[in-house]
Protein backbone atom coordinates (compact mmCIF):
# COMPACT_ATOMS: atom_id res chain seq x y z
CA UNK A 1 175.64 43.93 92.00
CA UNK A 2 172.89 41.92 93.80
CA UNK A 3 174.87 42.32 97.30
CA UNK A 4 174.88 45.83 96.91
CA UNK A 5 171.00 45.92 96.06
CA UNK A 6 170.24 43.63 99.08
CA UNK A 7 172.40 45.47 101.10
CA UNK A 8 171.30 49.00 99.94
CA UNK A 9 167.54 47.48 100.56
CA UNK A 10 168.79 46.72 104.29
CA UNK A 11 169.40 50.27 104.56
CA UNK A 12 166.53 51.76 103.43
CA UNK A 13 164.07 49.25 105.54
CA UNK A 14 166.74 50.43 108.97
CA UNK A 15 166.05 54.35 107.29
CA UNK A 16 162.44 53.53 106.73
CA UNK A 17 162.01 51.95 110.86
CA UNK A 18 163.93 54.95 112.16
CA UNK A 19 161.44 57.83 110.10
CA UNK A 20 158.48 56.86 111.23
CA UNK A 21 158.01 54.13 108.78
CA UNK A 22 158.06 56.41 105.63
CA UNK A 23 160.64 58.65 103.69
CA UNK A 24 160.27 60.54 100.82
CA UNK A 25 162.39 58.90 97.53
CA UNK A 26 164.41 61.92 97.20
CA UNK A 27 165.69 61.94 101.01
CA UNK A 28 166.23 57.84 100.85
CA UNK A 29 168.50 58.55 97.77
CA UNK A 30 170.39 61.39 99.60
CA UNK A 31 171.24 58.72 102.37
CA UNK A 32 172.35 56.45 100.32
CA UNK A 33 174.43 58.37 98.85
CA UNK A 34 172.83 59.57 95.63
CA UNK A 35 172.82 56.27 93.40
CA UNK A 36 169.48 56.96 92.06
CA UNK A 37 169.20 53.77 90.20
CA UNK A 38 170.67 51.38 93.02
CA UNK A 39 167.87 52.52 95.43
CA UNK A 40 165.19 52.15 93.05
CA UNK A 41 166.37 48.84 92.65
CA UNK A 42 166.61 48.42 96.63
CA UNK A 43 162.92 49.85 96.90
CA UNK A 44 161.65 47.50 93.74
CA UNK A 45 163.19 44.23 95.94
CA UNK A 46 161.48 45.27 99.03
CA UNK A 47 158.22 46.10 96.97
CA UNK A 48 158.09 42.68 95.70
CA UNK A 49 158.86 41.03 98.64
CA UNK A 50 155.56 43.13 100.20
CA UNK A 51 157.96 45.32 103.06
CA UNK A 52 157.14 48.44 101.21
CA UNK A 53 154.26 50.54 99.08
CA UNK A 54 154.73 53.53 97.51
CA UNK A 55 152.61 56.24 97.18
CA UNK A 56 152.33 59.54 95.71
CA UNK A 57 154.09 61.27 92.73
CA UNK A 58 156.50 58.96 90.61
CA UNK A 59 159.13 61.82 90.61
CA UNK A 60 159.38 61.44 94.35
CA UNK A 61 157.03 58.82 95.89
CA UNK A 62 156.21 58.44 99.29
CA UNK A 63 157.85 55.25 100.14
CA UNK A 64 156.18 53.26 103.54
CA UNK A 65 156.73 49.92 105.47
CA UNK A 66 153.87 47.57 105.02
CA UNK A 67 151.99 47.06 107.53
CA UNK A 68 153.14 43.53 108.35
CA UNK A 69 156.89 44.77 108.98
């Protein structure tokens, strides 16, 4: 299960770089392909690591590369 977090965390970050730096949670699910729980996970990793900060409404944050990425 960790490789597919990490790996569903690359994803988001390559999503992420290629929006403009930012996504909305709901469209990041939809490209992962709708395992809700998996990309919160992905998101939480790349939170605590400091490559992301989320903004906004929990239902559907904002989700946005730091600035140091």
């Amino acid at each position: 299960m960790i490789t597919r977090i990490g790996i569903v965390a690359g994803d988001i970050w390559n999503y992420l770089d290629a929006h403009d730096r930012r996504g909305m949670l709901d469209n990041i699910v939809e490209m992962s392909g709708g395992e809700r729980d998996v990309v919160l996970m992905g998101i939480g990793w790349l939170a605590r690591e400091g490559h992301v900060v989320l903004e906004g409404d929990p239902a559907n944050y904002l989700v946005k590369l730091s600035s140091k990425d």
